[in-house]
C-alpha atoms as a PDB file:
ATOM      1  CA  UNK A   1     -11.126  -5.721  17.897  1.00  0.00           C
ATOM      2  CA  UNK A   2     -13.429  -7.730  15.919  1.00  0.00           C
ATOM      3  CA  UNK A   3     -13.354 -10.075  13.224  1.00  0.00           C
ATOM      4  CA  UNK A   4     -16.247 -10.360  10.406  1.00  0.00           C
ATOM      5  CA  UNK A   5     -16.486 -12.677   8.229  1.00  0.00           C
ATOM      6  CA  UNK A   6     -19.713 -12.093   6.628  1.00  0.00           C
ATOM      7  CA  UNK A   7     -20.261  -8.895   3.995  1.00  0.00           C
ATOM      8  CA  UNK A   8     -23.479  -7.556   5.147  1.00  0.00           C
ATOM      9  CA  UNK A   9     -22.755  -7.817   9.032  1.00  0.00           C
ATOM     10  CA  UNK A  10     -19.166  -5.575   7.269  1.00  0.00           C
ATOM     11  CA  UNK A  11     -21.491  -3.281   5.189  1.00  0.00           C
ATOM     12  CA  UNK A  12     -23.739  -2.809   7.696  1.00  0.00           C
ATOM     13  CA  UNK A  13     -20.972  -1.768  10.837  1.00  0.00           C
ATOM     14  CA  UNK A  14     -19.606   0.465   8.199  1.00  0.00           C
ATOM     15  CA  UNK A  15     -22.455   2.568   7.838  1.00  0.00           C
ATOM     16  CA  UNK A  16     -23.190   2.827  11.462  1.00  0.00           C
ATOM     17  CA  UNK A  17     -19.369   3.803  11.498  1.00  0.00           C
ATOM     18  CA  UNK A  18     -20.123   6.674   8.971  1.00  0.00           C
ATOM     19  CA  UNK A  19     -23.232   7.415  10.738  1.00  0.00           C
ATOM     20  CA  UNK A  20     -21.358   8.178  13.999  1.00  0.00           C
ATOM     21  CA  UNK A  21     -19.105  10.711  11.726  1.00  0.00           C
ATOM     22  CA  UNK A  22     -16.326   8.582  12.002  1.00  0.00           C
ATOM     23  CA  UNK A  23     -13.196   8.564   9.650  1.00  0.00           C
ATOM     24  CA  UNK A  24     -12.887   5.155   7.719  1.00  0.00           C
ATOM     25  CA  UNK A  25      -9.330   3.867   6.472  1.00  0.00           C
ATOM     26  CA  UNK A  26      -8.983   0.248   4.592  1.00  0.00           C
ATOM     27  CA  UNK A  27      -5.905  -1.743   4.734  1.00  0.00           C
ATOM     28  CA  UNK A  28      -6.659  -4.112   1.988  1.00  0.00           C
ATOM     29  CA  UNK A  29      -4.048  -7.401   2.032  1.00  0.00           C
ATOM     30  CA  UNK A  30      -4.175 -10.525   1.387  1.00  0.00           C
ATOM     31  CA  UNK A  31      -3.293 -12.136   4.501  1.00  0.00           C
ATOM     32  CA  UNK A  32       0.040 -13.566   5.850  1.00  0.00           C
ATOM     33  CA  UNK A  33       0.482 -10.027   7.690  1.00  0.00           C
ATOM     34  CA  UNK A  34       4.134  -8.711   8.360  1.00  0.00           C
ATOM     35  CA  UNK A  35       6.102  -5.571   8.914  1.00  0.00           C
ATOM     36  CA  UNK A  36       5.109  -4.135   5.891  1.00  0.00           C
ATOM     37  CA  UNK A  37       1.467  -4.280   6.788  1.00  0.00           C
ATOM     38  CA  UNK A  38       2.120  -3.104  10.086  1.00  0.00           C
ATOM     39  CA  UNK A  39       3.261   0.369   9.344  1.00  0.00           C
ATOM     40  CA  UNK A  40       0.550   0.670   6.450  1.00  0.00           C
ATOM     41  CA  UNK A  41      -2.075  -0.039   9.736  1.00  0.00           C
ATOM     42  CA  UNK A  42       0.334   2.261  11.530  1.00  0.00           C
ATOM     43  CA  UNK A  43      -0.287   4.781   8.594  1.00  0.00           C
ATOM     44  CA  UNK A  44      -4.072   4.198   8.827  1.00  0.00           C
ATOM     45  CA  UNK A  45      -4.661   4.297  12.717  1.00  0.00           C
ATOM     46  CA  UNK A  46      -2.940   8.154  12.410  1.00  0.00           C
ATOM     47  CA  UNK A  47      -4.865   9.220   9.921  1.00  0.00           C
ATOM     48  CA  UNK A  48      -8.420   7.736  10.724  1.00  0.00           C
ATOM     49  CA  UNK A  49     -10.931   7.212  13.470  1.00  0.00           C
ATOM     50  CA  UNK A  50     -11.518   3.265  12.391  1.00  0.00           C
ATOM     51  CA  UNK A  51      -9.218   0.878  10.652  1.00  0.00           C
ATOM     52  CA  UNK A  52     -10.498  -1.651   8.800  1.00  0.00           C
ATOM     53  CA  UNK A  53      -7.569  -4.816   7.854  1.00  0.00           C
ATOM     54  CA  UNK A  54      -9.417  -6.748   4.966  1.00  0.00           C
ATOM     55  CA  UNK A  55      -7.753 -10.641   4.527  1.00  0.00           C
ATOM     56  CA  UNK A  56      -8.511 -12.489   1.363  1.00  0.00           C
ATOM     57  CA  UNK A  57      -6.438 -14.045  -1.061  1.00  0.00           C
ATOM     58  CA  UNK A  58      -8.635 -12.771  -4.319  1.00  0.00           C
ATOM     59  CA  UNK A  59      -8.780 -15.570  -6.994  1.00  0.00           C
ATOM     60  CA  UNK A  60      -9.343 -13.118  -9.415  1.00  0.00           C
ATOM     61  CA  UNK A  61      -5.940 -11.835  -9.982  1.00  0.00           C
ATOM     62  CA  UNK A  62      -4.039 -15.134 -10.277  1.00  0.00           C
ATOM     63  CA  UNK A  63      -4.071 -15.901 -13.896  1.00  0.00           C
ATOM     64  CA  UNK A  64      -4.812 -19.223 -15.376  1.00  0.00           C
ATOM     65  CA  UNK A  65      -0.886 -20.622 -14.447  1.00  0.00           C
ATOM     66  CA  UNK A  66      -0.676 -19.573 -10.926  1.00  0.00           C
ATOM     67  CA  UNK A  67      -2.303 -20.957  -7.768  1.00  0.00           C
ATOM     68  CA  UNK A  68      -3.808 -18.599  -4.967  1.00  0.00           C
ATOM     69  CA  UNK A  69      -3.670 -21.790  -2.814  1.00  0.00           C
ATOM     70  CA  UNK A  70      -0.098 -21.652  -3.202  1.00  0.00           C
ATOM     71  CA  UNK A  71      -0.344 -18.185  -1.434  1.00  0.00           C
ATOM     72  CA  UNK A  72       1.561 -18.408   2.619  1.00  0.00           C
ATOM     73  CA  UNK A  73      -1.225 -17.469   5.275  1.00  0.00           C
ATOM     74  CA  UNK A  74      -0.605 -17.359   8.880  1.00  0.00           C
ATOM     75  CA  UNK A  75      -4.869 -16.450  10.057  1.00  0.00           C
ATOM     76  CA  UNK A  76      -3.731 -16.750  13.608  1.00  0.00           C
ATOM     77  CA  UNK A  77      -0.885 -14.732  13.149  1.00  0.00           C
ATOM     78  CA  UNK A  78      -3.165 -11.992  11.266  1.00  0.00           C
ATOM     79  CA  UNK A  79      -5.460 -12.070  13.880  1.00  0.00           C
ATOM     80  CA  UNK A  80      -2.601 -11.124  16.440  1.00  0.00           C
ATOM     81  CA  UNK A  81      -0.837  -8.673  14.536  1.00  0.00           C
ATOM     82  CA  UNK A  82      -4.417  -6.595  14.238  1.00  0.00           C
ATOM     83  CA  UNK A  83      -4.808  -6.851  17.857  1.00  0.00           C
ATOM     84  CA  UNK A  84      -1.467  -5.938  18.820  1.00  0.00           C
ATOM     85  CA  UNK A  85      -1.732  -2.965  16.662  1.00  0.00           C
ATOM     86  CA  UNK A  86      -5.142  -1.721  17.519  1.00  0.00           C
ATOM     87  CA  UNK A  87      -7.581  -2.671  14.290  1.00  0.00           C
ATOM     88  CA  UNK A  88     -10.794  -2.209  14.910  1.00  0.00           C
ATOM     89  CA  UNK A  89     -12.189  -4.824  12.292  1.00  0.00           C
ATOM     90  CA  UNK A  90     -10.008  -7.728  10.627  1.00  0.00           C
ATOM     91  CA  UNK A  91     -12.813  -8.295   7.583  1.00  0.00           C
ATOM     92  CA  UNK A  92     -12.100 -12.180   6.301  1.00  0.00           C
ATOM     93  CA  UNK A  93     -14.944 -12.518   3.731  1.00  0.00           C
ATOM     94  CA  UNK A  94     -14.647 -15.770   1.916  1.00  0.00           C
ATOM     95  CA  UNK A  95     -14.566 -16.299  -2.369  1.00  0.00           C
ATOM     96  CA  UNK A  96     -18.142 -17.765  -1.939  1.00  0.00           C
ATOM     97  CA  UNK A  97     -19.406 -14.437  -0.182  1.00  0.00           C
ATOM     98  CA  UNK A  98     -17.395 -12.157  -2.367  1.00  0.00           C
ATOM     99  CA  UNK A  99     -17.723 -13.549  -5.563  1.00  0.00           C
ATOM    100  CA  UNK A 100     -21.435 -15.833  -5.143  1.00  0.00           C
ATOM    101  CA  UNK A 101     -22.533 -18.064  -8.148  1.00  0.00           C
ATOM    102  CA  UNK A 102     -23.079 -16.500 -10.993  1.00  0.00           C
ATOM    103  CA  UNK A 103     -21.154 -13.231 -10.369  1.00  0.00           C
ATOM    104  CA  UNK A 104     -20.196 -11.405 -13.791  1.00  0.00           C
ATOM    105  CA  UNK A 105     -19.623  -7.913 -12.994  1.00  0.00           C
ATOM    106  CA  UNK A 106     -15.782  -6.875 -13.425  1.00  0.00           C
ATOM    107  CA  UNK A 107     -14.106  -3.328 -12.967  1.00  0.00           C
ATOM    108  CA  UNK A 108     -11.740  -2.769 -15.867  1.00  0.00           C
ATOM    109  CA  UNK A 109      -8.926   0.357 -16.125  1.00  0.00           C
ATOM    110  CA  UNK A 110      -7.460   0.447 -19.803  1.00  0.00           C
ATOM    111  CA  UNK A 111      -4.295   2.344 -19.279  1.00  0.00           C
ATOM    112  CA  UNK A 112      -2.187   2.576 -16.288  1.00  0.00           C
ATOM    113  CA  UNK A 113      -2.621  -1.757 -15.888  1.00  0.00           C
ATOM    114  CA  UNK A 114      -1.386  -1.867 -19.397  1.00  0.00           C
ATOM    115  CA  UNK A 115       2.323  -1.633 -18.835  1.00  0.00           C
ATOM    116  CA  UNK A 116       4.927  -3.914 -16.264  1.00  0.00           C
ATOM    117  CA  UNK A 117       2.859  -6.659 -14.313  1.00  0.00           C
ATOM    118  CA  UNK A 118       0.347  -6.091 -16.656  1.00  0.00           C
ATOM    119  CA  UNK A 119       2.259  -7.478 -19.667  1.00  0.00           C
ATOM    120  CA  UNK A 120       3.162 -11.097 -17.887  1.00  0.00           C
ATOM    121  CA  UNK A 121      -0.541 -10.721 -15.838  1.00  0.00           C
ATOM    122  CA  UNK A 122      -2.743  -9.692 -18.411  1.00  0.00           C
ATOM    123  CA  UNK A 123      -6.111 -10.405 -16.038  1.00  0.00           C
ATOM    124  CA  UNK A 124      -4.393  -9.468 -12.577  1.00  0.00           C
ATOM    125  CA  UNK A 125      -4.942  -5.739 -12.526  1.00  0.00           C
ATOM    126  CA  UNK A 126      -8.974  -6.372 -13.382  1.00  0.00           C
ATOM    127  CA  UNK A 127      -8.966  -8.739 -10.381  1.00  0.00           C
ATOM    128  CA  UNK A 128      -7.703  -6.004  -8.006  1.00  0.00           C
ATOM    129  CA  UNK A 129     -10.002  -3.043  -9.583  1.00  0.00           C
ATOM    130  CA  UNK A 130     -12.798  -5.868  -9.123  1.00  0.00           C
ATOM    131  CA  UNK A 131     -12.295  -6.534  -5.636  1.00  0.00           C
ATOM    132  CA  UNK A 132     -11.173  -3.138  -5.028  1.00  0.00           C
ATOM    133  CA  UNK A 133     -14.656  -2.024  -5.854  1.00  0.00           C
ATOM    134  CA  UNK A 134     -16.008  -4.143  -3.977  1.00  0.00           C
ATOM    135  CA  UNK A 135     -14.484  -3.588  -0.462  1.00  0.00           C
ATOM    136  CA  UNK A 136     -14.756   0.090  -1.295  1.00  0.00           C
ATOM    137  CA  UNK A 137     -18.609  -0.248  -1.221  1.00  0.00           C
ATOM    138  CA  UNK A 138     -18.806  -2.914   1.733  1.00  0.00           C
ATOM    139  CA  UNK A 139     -16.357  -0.753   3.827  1.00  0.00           C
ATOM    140  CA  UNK A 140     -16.481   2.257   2.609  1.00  0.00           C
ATOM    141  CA  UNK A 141     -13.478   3.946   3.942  1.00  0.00           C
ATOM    142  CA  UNK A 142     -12.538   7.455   3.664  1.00  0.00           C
ATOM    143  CA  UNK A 143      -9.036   6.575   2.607  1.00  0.00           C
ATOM    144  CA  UNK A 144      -7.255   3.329   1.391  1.00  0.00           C
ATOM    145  CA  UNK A 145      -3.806   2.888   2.441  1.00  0.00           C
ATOM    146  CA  UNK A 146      -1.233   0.823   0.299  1.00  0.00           C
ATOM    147  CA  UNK A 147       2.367   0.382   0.425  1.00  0.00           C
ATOM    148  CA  UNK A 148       4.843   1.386  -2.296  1.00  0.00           C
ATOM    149  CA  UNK A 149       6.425  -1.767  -3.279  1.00  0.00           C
ATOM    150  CA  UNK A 150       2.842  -2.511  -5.444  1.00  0.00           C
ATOM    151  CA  UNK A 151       3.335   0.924  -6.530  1.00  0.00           C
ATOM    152  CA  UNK A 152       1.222  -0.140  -9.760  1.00  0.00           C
ATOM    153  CA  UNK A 153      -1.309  -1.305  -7.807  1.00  0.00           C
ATOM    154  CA  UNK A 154      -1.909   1.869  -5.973  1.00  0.00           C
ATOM    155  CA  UNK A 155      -1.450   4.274  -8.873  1.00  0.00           C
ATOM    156  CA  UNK A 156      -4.341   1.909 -10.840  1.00  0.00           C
ATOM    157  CA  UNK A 157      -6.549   2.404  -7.341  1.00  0.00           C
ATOM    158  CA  UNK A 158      -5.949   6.171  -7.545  1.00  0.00           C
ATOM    159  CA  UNK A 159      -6.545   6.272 -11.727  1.00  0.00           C
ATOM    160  CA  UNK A 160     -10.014   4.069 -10.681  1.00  0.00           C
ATOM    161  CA  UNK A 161     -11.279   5.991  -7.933  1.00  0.00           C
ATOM    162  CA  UNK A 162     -10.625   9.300  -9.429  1.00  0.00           C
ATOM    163  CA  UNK A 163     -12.060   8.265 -12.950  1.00  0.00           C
ATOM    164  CA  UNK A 164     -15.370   6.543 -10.935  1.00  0.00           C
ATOM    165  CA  UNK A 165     -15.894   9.593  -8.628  1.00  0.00           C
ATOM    166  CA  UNK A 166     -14.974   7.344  -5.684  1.00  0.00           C
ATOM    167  CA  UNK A 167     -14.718   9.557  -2.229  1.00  0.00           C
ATOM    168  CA  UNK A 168     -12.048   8.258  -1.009  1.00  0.00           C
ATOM    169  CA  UNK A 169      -8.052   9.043  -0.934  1.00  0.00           C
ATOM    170  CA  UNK A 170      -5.303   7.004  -1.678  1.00  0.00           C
ATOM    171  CA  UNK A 171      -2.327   7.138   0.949  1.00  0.00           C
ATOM    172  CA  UNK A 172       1.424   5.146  -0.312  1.00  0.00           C
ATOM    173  CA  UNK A 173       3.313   4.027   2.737  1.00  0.00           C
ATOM    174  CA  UNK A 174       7.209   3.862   1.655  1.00  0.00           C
ATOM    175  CA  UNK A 175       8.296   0.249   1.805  1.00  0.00           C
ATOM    176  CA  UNK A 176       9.273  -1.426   4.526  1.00  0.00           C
ATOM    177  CA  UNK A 177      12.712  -3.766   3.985  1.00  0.00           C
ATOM    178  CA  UNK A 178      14.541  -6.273   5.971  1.00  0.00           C
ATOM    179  CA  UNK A 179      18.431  -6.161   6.771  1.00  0.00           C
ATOM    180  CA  UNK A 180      19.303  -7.097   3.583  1.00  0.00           C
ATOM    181  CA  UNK A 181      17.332  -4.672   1.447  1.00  0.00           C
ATOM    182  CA  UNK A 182      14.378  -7.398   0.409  1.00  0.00           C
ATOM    183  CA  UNK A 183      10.829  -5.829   0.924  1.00  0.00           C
ATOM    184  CA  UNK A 184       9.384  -7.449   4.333  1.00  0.00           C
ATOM    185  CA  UNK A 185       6.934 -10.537   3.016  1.00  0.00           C
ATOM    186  CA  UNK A 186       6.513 -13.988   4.700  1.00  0.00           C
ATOM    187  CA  UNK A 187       6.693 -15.153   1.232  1.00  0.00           C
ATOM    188  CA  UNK A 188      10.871 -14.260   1.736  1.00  0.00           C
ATOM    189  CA  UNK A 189      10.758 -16.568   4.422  1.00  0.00           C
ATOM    190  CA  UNK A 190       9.856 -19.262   2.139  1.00  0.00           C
ATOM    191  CA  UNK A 191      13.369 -18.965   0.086  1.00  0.00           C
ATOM    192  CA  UNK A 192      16.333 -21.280   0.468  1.00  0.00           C
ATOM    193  CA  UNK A 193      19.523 -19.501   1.486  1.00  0.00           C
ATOM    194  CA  UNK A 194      20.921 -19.864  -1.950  1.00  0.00           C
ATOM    195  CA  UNK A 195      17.868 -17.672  -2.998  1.00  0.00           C
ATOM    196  CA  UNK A 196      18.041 -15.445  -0.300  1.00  0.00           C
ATOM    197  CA  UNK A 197      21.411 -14.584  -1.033  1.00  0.00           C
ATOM    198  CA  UNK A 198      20.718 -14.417  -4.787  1.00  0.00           C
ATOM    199  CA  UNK A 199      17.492 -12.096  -3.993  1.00  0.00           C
ATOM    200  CA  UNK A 200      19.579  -9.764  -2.205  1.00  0.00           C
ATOM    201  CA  UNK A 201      20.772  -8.503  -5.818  1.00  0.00           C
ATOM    202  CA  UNK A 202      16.996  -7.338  -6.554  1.00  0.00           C
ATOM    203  CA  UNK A 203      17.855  -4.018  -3.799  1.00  0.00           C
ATOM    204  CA  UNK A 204      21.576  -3.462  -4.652  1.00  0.00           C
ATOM    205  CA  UNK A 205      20.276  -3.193  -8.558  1.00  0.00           C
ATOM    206  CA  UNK A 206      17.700  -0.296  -7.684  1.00  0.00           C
ATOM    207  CA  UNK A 207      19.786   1.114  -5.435  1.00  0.00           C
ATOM    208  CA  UNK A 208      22.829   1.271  -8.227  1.00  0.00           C
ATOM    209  CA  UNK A 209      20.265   2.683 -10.310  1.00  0.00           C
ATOM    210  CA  UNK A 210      19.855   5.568  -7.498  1.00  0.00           C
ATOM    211  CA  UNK A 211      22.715   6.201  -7.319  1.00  0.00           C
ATOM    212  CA  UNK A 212      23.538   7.087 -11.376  1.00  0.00           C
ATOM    213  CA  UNK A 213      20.947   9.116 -10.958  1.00  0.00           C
ATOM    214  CA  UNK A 214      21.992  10.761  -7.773  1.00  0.00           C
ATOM    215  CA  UNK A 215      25.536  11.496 -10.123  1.00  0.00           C
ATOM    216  CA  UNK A 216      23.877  13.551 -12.637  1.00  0.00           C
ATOM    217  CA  UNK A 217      22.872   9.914 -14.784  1.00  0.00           C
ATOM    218  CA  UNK A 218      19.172  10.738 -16.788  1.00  0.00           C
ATOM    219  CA  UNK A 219      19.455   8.601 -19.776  1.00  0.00           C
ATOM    220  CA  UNK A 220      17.004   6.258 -18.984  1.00  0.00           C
ATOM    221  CA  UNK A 221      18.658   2.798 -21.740  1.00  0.00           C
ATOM    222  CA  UNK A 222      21.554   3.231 -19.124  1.00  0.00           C
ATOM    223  CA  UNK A 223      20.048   3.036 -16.027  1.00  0.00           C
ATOM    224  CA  UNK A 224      18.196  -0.071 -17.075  1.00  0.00           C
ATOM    225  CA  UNK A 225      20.944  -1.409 -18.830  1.00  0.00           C
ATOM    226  CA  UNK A 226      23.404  -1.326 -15.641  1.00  0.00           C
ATOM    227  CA  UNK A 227      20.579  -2.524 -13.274  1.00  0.00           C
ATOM    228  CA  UNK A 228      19.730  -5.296 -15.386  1.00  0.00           C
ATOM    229  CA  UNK A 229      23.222  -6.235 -16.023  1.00  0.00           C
ATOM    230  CA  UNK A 230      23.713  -6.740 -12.178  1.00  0.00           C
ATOM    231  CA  UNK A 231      20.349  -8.310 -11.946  1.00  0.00           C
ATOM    232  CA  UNK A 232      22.355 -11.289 -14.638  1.00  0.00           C
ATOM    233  CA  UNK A 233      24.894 -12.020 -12.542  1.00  0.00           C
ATOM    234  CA  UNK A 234      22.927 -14.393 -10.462  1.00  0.00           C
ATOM    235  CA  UNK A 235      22.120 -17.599 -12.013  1.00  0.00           C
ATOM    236  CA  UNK A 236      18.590 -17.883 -10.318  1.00  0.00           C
ATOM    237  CA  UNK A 237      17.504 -14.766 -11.389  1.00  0.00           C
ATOM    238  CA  UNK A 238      15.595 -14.081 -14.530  1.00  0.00           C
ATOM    239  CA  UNK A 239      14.678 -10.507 -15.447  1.00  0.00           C
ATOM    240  CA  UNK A 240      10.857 -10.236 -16.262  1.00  0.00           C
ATOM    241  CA  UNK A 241      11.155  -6.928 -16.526  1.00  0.00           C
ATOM    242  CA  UNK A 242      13.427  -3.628 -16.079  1.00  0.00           C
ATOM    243  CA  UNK A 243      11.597  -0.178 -16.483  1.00  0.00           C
ATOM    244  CA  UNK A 244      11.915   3.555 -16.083  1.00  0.00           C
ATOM    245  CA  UNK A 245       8.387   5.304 -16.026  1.00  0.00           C
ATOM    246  CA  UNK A 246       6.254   7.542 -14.444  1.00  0.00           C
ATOM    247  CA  UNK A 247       5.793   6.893 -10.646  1.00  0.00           C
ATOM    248  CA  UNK A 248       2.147   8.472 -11.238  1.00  0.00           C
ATOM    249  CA  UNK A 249       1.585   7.671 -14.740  1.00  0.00           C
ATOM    250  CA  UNK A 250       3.313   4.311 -15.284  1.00  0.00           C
ATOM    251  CA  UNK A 251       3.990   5.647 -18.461  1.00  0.00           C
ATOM    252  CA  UNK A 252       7.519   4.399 -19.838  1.00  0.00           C
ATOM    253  CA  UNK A 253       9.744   7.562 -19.259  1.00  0.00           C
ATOM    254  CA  UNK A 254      12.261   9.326 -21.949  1.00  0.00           C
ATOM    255  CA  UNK A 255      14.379  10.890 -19.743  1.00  0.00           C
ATOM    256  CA  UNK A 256      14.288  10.420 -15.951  1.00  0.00           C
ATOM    257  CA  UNK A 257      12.838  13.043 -14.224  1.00  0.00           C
ATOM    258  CA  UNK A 258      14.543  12.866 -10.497  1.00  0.00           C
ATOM    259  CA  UNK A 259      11.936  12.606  -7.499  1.00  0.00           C
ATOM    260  CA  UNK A 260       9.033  11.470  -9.986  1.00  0.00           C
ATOM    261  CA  UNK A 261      10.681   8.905 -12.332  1.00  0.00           C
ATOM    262  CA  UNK A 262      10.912   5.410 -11.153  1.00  0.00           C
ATOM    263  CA  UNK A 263      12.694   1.967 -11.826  1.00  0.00           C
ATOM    264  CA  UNK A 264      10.558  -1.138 -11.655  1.00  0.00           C
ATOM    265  CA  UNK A 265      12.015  -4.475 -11.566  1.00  0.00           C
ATOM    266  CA  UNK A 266       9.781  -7.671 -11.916  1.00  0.00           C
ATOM    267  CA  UNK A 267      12.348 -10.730 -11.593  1.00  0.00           C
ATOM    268  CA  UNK A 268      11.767 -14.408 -11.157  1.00  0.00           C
ATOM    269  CA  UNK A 269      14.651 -15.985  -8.369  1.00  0.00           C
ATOM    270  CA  UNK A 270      13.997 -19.771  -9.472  1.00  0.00           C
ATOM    271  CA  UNK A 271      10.029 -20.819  -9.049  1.00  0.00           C
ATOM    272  CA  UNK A 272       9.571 -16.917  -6.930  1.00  0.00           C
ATOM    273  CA  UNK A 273       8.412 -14.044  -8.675  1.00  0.00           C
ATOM    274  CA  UNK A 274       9.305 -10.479  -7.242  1.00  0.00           C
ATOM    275  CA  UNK A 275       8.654  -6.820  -7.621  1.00  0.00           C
ATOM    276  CA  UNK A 276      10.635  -4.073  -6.668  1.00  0.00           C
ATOM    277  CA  UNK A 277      10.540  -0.260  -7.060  1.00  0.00           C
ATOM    278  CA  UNK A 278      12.575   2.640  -5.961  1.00  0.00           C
ATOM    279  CA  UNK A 279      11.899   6.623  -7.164  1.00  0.00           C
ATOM    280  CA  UNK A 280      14.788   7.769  -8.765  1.00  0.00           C
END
């Protein structure tokens, strides 16, 4: 395995990769790799010749009230995780090589970033089409693999490489949880026990949600209204948002449409923010 740090030795191994025929897929994270990560490289190593693990916290989507700094990162324990499960290149570019003084280009998409994270982050979605972009044309993979707890994320990167004529595919990796439902992110290890065992109500929400559904449930007020009703009975918690839409789309649904409607929860457990999906 190797590690790169600078973008033309990247951009230049990638097209001796694609010049040797060989199947590109990008992992792109932002460091402090778990379990989660794991089975997207899992996802990628299966489906492609060369696996590419990109690290870097991208300033760009933090708005003007949060702190990237603030961000966990474990570089050591990236570095062993990507060895362990067979990466061929762990890319670390730094902000001065990906974003150089005087940078003013930005990648925009106008509808599918509108809605949920894009509401509270107005300029996070053009920070991840932006360095999206970028990494697509440094590494340029065959396929991008992300995992389905940023399932806005990944239906934005499908809307932008589609729309831009990008030749690439978009793979969604189901997400990965710990025991007690939460999505698997070093940032959980971070919590107090008191917020870990008010966090835990983030999984049995969706899953109540589910399971209306599941009963014959499609009207889509009551779904949200039960899920954010259990959501308010922790004190920590504070609903950011609870939505039904689209799992493709992101468009708010009418009626929930089971297998491709989906319930979205964006919730803030004290000083934490978290996201949450499941398809109903």
């Amino acid at each position: 395995m190797q590690r790169i740090e600078s973008v033309n030795e990247m951009q230049s191994m990638a097209i001796g990769f694609r010049t040797k025929g060989r199947l590109i897929a990008l992992v792109p994270t932002q460091g402090a790799l778990h379990a989660g990560h794991e089975s997207l490289i899992t996802a990628a190593r299966d489906r492609a010749d060369t696996v590419v693990v990109s690290s870097f916290v991208n300033p760009l989507q933090y708005g003007p009230n949060e702190d990237p700094g603030r961000r966990p990162s474990n570089p050591e324990g990236d570095l062993e995780v990507c060895k362990k499960n067979k990466v061929d290149v762990l890319f670390t570019p730094t902000a001065e090589a990906m974003y150089p003084n005087g940078f003013s280009t930005y990648v925009t998409e106008e509808k599918l970033s509108q809605g949920l994270c894009g509401i509270s982050r107005p300029t996070h979605f053009r920070g991840f089409t932006t360095i999206l972009t970028k990494l697509c044309n440094i590494v340029r993979p065959d396929l991008v693999v992300f995992g389905q707890k940023n399932a806005q994320q990944a239906a934005v990167a499908r809307k932008m490489i589609e729309d831009l004529n990008f030749s690439m595919e978009v793979i969604v990796q189901p997400t990965v949880r710990r025991e007690d439902g939460l999505p698997c992110s070093l940032r959980n290890e971070t919590l107090s026990l008191g917020q870990k065992e008010e966090a835990f109500i983030i999984h049995q929400a969706l899953q109540e949600a589910k399971a209306l559904v599941d009963a014959g449930v499609r009207n889509v007020d009551r779904v949200v209204a039960e899920s954010t009703h259990i959501l308010g009975t922790k004190r920590r918690i504070r609903v950011i948002y609870a939505s039904v839409v689209d799992s493709e789309t992101m468009e708010t649904a009418k009626q929930i449409v089971p297998g491709r409607s989906m319930l979205a929860l964006a919730v803030w457990v004290d000083e934490h923010r978290f996201i949450d999906n499941i398809i109903l």
